[in-house]
Protein backbone atom coordinates (compact mmCIF):
# COMPACT_ATOMS: atom_id res chain seq x y z
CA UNK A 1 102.10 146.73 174.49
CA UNK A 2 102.55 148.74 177.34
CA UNK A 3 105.77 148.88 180.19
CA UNK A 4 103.23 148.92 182.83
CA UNK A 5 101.76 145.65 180.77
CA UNK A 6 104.73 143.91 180.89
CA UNK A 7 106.92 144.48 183.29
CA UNK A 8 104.77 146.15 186.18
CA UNK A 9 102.35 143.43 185.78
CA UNK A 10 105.00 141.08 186.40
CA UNK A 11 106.25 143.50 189.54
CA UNK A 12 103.65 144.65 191.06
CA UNK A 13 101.12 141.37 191.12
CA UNK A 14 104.54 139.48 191.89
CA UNK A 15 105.33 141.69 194.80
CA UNK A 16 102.01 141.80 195.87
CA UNK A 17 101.92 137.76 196.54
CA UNK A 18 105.75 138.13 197.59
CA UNK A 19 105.10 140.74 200.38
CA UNK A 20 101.54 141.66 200.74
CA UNK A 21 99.83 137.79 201.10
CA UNK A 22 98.57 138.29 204.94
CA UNK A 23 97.05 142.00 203.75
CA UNK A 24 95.61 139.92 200.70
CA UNK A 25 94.50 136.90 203.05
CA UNK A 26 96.52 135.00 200.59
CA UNK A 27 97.68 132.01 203.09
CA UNK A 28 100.46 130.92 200.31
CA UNK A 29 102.07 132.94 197.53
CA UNK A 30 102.22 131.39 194.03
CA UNK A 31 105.68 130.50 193.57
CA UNK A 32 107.70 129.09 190.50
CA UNK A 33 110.68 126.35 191.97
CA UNK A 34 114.17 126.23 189.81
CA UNK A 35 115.54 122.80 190.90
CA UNK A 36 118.68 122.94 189.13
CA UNK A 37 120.11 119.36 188.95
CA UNK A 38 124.16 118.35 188.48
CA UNK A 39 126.53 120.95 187.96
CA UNK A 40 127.68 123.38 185.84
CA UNK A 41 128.93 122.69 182.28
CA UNK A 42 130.12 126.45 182.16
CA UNK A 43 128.56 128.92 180.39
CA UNK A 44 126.37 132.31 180.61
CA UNK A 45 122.39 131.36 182.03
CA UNK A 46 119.65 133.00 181.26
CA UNK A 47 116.36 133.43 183.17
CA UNK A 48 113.57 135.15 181.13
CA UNK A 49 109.92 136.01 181.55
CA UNK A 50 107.40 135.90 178.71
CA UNK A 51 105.00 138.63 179.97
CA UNK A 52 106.10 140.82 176.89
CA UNK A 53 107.57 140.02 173.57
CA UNK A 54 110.45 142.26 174.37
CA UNK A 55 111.59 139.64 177.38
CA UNK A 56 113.05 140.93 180.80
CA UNK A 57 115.90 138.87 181.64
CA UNK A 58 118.70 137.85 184.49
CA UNK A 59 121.69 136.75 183.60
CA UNK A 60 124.99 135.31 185.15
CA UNK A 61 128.44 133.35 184.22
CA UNK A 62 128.73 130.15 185.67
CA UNK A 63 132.20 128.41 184.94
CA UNK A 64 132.60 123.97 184.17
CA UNK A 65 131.76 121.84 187.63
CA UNK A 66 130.43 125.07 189.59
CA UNK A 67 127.54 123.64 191.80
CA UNK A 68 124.04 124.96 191.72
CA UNK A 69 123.98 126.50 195.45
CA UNK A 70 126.56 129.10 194.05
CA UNK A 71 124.78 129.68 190.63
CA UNK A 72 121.26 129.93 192.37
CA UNK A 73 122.77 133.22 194.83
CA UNK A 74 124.66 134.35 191.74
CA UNK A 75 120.99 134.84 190.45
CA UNK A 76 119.29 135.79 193.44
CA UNK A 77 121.88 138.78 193.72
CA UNK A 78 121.95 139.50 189.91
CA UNK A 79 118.00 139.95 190.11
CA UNK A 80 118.20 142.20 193.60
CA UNK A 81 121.41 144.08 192.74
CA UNK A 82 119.87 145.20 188.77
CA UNK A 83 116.65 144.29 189.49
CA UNK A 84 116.26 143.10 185.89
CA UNK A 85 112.95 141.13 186.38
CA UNK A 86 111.87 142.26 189.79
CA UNK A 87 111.86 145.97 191.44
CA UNK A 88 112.84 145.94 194.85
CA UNK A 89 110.47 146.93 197.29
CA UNK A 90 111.21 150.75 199.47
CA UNK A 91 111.07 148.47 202.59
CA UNK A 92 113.88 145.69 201.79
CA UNK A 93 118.02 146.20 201.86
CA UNK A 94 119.03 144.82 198.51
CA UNK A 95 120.85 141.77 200.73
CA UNK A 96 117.58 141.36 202.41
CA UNK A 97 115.42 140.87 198.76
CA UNK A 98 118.05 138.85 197.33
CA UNK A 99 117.66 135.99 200.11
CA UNK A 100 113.81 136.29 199.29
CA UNK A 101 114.79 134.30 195.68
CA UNK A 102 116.50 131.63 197.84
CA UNK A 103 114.95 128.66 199.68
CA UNK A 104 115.99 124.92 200.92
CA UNK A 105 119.12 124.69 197.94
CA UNK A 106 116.18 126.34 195.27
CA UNK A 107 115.96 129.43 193.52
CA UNK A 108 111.98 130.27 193.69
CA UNK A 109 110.44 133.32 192.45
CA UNK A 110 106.56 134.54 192.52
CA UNK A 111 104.67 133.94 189.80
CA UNK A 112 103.17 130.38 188.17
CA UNK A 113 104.49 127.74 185.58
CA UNK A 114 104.76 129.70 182.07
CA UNK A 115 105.74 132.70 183.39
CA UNK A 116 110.00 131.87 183.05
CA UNK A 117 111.97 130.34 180.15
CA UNK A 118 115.62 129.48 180.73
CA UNK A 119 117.78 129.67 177.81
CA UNK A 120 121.60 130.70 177.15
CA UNK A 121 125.12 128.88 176.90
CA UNK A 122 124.77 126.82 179.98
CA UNK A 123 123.84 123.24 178.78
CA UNK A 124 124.04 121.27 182.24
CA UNK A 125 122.27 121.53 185.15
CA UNK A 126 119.44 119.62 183.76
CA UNK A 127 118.24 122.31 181.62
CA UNK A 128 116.25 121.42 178.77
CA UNK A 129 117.00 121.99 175.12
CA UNK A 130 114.07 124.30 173.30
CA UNK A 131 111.62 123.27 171.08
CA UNK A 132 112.53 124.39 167.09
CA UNK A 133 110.36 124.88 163.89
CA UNK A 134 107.44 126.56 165.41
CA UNK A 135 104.90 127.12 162.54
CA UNK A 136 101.36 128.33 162.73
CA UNK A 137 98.39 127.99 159.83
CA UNK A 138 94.90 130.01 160.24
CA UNK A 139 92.03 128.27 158.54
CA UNK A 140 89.73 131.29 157.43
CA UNK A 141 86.69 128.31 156.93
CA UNK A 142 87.36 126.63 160.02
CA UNK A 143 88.55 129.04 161.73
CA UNK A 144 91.25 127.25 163.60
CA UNK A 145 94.93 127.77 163.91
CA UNK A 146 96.99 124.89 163.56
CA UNK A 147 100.60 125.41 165.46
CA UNK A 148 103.44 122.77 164.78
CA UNK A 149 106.85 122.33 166.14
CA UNK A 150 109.44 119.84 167.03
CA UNK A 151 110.79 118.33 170.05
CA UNK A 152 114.59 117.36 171.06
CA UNK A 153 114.84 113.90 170.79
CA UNK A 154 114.16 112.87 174.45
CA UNK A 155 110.54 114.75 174.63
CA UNK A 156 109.28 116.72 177.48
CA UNK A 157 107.36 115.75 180.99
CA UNK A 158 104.89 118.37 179.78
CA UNK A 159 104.23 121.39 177.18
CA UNK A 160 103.00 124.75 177.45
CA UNK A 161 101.66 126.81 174.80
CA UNK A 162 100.88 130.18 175.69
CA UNK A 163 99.33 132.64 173.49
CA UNK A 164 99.38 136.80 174.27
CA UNK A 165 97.48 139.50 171.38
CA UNK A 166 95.52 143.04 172.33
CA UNK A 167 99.11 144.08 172.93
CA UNK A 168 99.35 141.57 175.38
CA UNK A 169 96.41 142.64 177.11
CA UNK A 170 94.68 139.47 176.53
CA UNK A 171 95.88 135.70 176.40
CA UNK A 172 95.94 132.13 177.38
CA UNK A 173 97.68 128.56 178.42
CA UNK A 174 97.64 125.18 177.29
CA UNK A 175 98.81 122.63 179.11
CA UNK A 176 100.08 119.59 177.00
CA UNK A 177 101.66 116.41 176.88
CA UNK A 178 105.87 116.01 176.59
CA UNK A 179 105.20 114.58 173.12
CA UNK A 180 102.58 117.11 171.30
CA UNK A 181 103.87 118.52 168.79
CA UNK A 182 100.22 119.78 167.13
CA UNK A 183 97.97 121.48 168.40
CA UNK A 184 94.55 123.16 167.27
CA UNK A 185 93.56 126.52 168.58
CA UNK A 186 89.80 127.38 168.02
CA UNK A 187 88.41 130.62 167.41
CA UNK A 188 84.96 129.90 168.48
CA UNK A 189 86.21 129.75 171.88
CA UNK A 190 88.37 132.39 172.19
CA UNK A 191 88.78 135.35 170.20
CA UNK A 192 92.48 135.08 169.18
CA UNK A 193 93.28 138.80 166.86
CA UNK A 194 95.04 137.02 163.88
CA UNK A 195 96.34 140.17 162.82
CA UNK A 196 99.24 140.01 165.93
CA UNK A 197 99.06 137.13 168.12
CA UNK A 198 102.21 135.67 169.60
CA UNK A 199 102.45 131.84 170.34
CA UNK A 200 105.09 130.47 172.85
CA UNK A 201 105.79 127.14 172.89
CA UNK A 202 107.91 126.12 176.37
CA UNK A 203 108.86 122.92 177.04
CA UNK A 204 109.34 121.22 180.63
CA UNK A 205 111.65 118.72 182.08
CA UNK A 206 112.30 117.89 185.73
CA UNK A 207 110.84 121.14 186.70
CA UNK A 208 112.32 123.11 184.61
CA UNK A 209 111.10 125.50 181.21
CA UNK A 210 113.39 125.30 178.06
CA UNK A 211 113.85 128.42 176.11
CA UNK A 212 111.38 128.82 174.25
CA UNK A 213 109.93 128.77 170.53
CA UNK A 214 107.52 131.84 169.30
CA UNK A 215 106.23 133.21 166.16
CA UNK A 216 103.19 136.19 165.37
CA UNK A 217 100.38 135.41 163.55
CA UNK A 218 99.44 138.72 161.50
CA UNK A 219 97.98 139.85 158.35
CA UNK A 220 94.67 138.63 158.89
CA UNK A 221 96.38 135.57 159.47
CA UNK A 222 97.87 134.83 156.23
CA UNK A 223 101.66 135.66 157.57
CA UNK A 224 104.04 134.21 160.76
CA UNK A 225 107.09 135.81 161.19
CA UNK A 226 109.55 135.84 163.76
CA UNK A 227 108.96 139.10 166.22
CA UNK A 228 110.18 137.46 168.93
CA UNK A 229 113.21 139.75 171.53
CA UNK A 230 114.16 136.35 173.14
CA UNK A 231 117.85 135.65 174.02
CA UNK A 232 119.68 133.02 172.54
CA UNK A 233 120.60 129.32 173.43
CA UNK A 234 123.50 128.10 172.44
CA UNK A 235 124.23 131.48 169.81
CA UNK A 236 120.99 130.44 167.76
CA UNK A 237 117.85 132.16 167.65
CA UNK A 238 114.72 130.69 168.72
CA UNK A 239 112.99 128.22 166.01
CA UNK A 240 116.31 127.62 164.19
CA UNK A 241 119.20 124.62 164.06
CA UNK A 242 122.56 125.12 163.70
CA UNK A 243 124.45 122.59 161.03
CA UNK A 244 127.92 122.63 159.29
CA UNK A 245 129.84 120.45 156.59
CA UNK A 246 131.88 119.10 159.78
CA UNK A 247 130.36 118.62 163.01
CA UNK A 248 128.30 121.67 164.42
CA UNK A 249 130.42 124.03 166.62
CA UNK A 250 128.67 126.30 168.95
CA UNK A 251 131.49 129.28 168.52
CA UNK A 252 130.18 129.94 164.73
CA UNK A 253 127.21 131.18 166.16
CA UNK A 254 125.92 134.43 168.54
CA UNK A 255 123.56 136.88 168.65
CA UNK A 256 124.60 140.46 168.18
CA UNK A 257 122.24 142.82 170.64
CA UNK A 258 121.28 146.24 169.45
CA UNK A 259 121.72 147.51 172.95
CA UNK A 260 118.81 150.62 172.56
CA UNK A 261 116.07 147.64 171.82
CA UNK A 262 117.60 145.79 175.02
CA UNK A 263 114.88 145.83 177.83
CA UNK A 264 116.45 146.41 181.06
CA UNK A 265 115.27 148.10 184.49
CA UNK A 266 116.05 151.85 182.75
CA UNK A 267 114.54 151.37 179.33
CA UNK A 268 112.07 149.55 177.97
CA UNK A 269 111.46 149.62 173.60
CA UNK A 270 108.38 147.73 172.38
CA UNK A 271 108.67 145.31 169.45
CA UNK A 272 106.15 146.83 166.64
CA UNK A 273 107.77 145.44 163.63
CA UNK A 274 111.15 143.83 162.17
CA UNK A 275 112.85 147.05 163.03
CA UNK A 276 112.54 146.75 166.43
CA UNK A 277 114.12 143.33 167.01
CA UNK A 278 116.85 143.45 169.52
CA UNK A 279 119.05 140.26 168.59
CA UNK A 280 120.42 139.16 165.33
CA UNK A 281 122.00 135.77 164.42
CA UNK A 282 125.33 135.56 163.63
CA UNK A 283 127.03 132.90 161.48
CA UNK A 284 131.22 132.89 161.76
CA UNK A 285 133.92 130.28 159.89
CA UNK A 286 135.78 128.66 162.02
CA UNK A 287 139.41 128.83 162.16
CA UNK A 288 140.91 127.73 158.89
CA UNK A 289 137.73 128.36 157.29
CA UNK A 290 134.79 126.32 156.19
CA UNK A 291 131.00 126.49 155.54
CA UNK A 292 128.34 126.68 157.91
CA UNK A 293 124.84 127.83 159.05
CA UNK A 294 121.71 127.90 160.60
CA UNK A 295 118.43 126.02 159.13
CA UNK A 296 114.49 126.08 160.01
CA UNK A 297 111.95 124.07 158.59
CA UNK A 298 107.65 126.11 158.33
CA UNK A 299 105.46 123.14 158.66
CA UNK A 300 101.92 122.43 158.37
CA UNK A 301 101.91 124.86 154.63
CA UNK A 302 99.15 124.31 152.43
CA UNK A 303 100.12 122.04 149.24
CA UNK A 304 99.47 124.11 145.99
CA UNK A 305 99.05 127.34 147.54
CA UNK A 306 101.73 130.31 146.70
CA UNK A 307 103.97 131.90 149.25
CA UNK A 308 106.30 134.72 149.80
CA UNK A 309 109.08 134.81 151.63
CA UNK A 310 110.61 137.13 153.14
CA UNK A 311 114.63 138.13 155.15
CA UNK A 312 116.57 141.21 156.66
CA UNK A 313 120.42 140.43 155.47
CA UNK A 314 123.56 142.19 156.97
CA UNK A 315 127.34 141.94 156.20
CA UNK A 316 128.25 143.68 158.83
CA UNK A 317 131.70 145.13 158.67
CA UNK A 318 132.67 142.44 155.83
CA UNK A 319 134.23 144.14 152.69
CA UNK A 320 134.81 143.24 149.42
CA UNK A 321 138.17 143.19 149.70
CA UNK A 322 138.58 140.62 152.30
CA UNK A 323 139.23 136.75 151.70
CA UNK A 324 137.42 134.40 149.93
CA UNK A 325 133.97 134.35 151.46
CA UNK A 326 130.13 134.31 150.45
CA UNK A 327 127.03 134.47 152.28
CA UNK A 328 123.56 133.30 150.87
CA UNK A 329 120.09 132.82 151.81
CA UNK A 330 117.81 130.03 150.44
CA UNK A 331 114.31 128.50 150.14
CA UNK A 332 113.31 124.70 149.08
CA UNK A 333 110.53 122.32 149.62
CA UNK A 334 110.91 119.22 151.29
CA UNK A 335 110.17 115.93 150.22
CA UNK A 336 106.38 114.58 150.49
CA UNK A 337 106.88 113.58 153.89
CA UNK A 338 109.12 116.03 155.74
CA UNK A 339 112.07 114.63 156.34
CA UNK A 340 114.99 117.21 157.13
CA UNK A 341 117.26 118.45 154.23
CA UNK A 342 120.96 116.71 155.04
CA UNK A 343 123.77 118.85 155.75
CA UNK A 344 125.42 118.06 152.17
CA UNK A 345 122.27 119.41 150.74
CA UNK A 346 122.08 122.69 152.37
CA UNK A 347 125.66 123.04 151.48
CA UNK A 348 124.89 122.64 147.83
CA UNK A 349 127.02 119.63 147.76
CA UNK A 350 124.17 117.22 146.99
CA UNK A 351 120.50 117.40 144.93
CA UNK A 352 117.70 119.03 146.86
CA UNK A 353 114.29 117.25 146.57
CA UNK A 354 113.66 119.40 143.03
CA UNK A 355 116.66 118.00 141.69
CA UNK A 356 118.44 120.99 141.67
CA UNK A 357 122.11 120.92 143.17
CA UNK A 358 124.95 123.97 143.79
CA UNK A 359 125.89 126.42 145.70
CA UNK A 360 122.83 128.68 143.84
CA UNK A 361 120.02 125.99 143.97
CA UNK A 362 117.09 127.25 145.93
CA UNK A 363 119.17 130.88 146.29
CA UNK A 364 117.36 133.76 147.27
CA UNK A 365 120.28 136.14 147.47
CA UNK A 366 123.72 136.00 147.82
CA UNK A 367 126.65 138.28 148.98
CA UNK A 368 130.70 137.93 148.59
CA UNK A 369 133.76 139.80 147.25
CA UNK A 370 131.86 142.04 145.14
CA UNK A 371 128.66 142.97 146.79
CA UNK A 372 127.75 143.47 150.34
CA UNK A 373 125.31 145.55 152.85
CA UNK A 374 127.45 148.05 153.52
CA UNK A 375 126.93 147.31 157.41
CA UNK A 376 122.69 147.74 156.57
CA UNK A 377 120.13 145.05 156.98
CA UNK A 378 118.78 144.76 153.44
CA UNK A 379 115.35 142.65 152.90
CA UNK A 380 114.94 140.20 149.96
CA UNK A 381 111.86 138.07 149.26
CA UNK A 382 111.36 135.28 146.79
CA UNK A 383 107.83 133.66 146.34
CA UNK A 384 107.06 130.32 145.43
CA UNK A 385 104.38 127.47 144.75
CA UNK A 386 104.52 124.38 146.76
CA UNK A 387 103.87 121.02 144.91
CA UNK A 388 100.77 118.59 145.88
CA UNK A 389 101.74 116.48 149.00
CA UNK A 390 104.24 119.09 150.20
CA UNK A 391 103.56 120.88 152.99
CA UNK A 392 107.43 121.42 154.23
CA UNK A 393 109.56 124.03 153.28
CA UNK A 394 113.49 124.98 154.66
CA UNK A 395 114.90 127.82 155.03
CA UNK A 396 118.37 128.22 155.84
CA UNK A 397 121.54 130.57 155.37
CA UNK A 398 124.94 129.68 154.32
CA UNK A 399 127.80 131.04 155.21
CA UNK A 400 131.30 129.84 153.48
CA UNK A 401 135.41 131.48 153.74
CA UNK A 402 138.38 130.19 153.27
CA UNK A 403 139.94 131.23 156.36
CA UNK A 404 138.12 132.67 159.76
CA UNK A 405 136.65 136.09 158.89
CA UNK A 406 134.27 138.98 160.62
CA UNK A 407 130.68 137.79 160.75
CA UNK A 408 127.08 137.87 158.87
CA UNK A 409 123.46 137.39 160.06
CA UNK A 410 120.12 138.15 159.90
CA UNK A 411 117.60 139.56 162.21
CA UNK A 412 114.43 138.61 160.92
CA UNK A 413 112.22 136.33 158.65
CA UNK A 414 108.25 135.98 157.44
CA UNK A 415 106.55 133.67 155.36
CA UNK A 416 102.76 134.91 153.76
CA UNK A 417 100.61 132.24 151.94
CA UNK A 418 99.56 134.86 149.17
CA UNK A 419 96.83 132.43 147.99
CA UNK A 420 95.21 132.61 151.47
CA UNK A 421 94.64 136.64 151.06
């Protein structure tokens, strides 16, 4: 994946419609419409493009009631002033390109449906919650790749599913239905590399993309991981769902940015491998303590066949000397048909679907008191056989203290189906 790939594509073509369409006998540019709805609910929002898997971004602070005309220049000037997703042109003042991104009470910018997600802390404005669980299956006989996620609750007006590999050279669209949650890619038709394609799964609603869900097909399509340099909504990575013993509480969760993988209009540091990531989760204890954590379910695994696993770990600055706390990573299979693991179950508190019940049933690794990562990301891996008539497995991490201490994550995750090799 090159910059000029990426990023220039993104410029330059953009540009080109934005500023060049009479030279180009283009009577109309393509544009993309953001027709915020409501207000504010207060938070930081995102706008991201998915040209690259490292993802440009703009972002601003909106505070509770604030009303879109004032968020929408807050953006225009945010994207003309850093010019995080657009270079400005020799010709244009930077007042003079930021009133380009603003027309009739909308925030448009060049490009076509597909080409934005919006994720981040802000939950009104009519923005739509992502899609989770994305999970992808090559079929060496068939040769088909089978990609499965979840909706929110409420569905979407439509679905796209976008796929980029060559280094994002080469890819493609699908437009789909609010409620797919399936869908078949075919080889025959178009050659998809299964040894590093990235699938983006966007949903829409009023108008406007949700963050979005992505994995990488690799390893001659026997693995998914997560490869993914996509901000956060809400403090939780792409794919994954928050849950606690209490109710869920946003302020557990964040992602921690390793600045020098960061994409902005200076630098630019392709993703190759797990190393490369830019965000990690996060998991914190509230105040007075407690257990939480994040969860996300692989679907659409073969019954019978063997897989491996696969986590980076950190501690971050946690010691052994500090209070009470423990932090552990786990793997089970879900019943025959699907159904999520409760709460009480991930906490240990009740039997998973093997029967097994603790705090170390279904435990890949575990750190506490007297062991921890010395600020590193270490990687464990656990492999296991799923049962006939399971094709569900969850993954989550749990993170437990008696009082509110420092923080823990992870940065990465793969799953291989070792019987497929």
């Amino acid at each position: 994946m090159k910059k000029l790939l990426i990023k220039a594509i993104l410029l330059s073509l953009s540009f080109s419609l934005l500023f060049s369409c009479k030279a180009r006998g283009v009577s109309r540019a393509s544009m993309v419409e953001f027709d915020f709805k409501g207000t504010a609910n207060g938070g930081t929002l995102i706008i991201g493009n998915t040209l690259g898997r490292n993802s440009y971004f703009s972002a601003v602070e909106t505070y509770k009631g604030e009303p879109v005309e004032s968020i929408i220049e807050k953006i225009a000037r945010d994207i003309a002033y850093n010019e995080n997703l657009f270079e400005k042109p020799d010709n244009r003042t930077t007042e003079e390109f930021a009133r380009r991104f603003l027309s009739d009470g909308t925030l448009k910018m060049a490009g076509i449906p597909g080409w934005y997600y919006i994720t981040g802390t802000e939950t009104g404005l009519g923005i739509p919650e992502p899609p989770k669980f994305l999970s992808c299956r090559y079929d060496k006989s068939s040769e088909t790749i089978t990609v499965k996620w979840v909706n929110p609750s409420d569905n979407y007006d439509k679905i796209m599913l976008k796929t980029k590999w060559n280094k994002y050279d080469a890819g493609s669209s699908n437009n789909l239905p609010g409620n797919t949650n399936e869908y078949v890619l075919e080889r025959k038709n178009t050659p998809y590399d299964i040894d590093d394609l990235d699938i983006w799964i966007i949903g829409f609603k009023n108008g406007l993309p949700s963050g979005p869900a992505c994995i990488t097909l690799s390893e001659n399509g026997t693995a998914q991981q997560e490869l993914g340099g996509i901000p956060f909504k809400n403090g939780i990575a792409p794919n994954w769902e928050a849950w606690d013993t209490n109710n869920v509480k946003y302020s557990n969760f964040a992602s921690l940015a390793k600045k020098e993988f960061v994409p902005t209009k200076e630098r630019y540091h392709n993703i190759e491998n797990k190393s490369d990531k830019p965000y990690s989760q996060i998991l914190k204890t509230p105040v007075g303590g407690g257990t939480t954590g994040v969860y996300r379910k692989f679907l659409g695994l073969v019954p019978g066949h063997t897989y491996r696993l696969s986590a980076r770990i950190n501690t971050f600055n946690m010691k052994t000397s500090d209070s009470d706390w423990s932090f552990s990573f786990h793997v089970a299979y879900n019943s025959p048909n699907g159904s999520d693991l409760t709460k009480n179950q991930l906490a240990g508190l009740v039997a998973l679907p093997n029967g097994k019940k603790g705090l170390e049933a279904a435990q890949v690794a575990s750190y506490g008191q007297g062991k921890t990562t010395n600020g590193k990301f270490i990687e464990h891996a656990t492999e296991f056989t799923l049962p006939e008539g399971v094709d569900t497995v969850t993954v989550w991490f749990r993170y437990s203290s008696s009082s509110s201490t420092g923080g823990v994550g992870f940065d990465w995750i793969k799953l291989e189906d070792i019987s497929a090799r």
